[in-house]
Protein backbone atom coordinates (compact mmCIF):
# COMPACT_ATOMS: atom_id res chain seq x y z
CA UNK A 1 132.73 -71.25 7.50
CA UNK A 2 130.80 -69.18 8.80
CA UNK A 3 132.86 -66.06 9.90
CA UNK A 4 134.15 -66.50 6.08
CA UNK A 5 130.51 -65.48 5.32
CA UNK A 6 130.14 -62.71 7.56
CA UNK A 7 133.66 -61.65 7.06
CA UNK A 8 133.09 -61.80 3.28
CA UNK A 9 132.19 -58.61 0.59
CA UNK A 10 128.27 -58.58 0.36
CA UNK A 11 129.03 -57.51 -2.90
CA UNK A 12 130.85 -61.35 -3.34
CA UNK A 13 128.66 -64.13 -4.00
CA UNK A 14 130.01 -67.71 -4.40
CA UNK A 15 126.64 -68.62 -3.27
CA UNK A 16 125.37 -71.57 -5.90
CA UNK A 17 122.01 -70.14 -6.81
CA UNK A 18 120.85 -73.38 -7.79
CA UNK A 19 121.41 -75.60 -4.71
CA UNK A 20 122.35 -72.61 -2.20
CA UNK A 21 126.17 -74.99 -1.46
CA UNK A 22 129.07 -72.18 -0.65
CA UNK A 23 131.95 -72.96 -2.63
CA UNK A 24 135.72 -72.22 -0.92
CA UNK A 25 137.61 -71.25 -3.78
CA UNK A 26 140.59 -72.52 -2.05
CA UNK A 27 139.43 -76.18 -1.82
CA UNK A 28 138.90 -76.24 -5.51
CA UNK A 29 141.82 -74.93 -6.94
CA UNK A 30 145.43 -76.25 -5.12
CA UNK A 31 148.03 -73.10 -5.16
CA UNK A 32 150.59 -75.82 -5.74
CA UNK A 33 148.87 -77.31 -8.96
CA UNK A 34 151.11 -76.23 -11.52
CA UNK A 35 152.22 -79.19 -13.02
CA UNK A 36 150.31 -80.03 -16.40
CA UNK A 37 151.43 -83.65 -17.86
CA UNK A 38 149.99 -84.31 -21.22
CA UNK A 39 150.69 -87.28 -23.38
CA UNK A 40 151.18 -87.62 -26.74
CA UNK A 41 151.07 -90.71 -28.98
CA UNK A 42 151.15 -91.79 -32.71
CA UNK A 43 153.70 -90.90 -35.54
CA UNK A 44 152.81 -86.87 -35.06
CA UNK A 45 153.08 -87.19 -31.24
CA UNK A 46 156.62 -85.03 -30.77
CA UNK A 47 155.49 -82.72 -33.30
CA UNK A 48 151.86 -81.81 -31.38
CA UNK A 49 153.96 -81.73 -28.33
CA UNK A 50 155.67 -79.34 -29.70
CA UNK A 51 153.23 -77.55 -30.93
CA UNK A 52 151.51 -77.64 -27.68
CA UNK A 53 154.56 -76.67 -25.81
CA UNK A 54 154.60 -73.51 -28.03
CA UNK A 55 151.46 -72.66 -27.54
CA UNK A 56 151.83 -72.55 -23.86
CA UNK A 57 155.19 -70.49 -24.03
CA UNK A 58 153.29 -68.06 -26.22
CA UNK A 59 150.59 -67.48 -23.70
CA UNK A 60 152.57 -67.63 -20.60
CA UNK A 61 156.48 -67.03 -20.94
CA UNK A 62 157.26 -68.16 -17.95
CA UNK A 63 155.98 -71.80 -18.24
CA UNK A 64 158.77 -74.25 -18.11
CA UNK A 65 158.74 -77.29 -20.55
CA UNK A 66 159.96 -80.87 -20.19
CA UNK A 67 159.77 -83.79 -22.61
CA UNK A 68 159.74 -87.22 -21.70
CA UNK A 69 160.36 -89.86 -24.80
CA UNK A 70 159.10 -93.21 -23.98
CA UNK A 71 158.06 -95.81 -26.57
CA UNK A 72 154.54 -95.80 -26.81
CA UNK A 73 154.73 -91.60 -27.08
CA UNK A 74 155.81 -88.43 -25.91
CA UNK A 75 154.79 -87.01 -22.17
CA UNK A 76 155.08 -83.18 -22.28
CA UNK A 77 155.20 -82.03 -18.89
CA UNK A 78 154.16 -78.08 -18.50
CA UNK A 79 154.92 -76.27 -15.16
CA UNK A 80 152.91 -73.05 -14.48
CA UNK A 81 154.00 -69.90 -12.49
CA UNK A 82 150.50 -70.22 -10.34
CA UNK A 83 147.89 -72.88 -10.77
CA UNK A 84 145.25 -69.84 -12.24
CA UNK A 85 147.88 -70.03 -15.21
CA UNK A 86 147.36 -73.85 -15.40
CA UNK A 87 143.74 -73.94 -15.30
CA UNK A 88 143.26 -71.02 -17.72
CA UNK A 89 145.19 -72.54 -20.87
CA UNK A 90 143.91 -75.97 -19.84
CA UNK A 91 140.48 -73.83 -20.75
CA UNK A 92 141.69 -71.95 -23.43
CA UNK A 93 143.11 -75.71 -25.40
CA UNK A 94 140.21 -77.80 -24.23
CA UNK A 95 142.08 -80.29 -22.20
């Protein structure tokens, strides 16, 4: 960890201020973490996933969609490009 620091931008600071921990960006976010499974239930539950699905092809056009029909709902499964992709319209929707 520590020839990360030295070897590291002084201009970079992933530093918390608050509690002086160093946070490894790659320990928090998983390259390979770009599956997104969210479930849908109710009488509406294909059409939100639908409409969720859309709203994740219109931000990222690449994003691959899968529906899986069960009886108590609808699981949409959403695979990412890269996990930044993943994380940033999980931000974007609230989820």
């Amino acid at each position: 960890m520590k020839g990360i620091i030295e070897a590291q931008n002084p201009a970079v600071n992933d530093t918390c201020t608050d509690c002086g921990s160093f946070v490894d960006i790659g320990a928090v976010i998983d390259e390979h973490d770009t599956l997104l499974t969210l479930k849908f239930t109710g009488d509406s539950a294909q059409a939100d996933a639908n409409e969720m699905a859309a709203r994740a092809q219109a931000r990222f056009a690449e994003v691959q969609t899968q529906y899986v029909i069960k009886t108590t709902g609808v699981d949409l499964l959403l695979t990412f490009g890269v996990s930044a992709e993943k994380m940033i319209f999980q931000l974007e929707n609230g989820l």
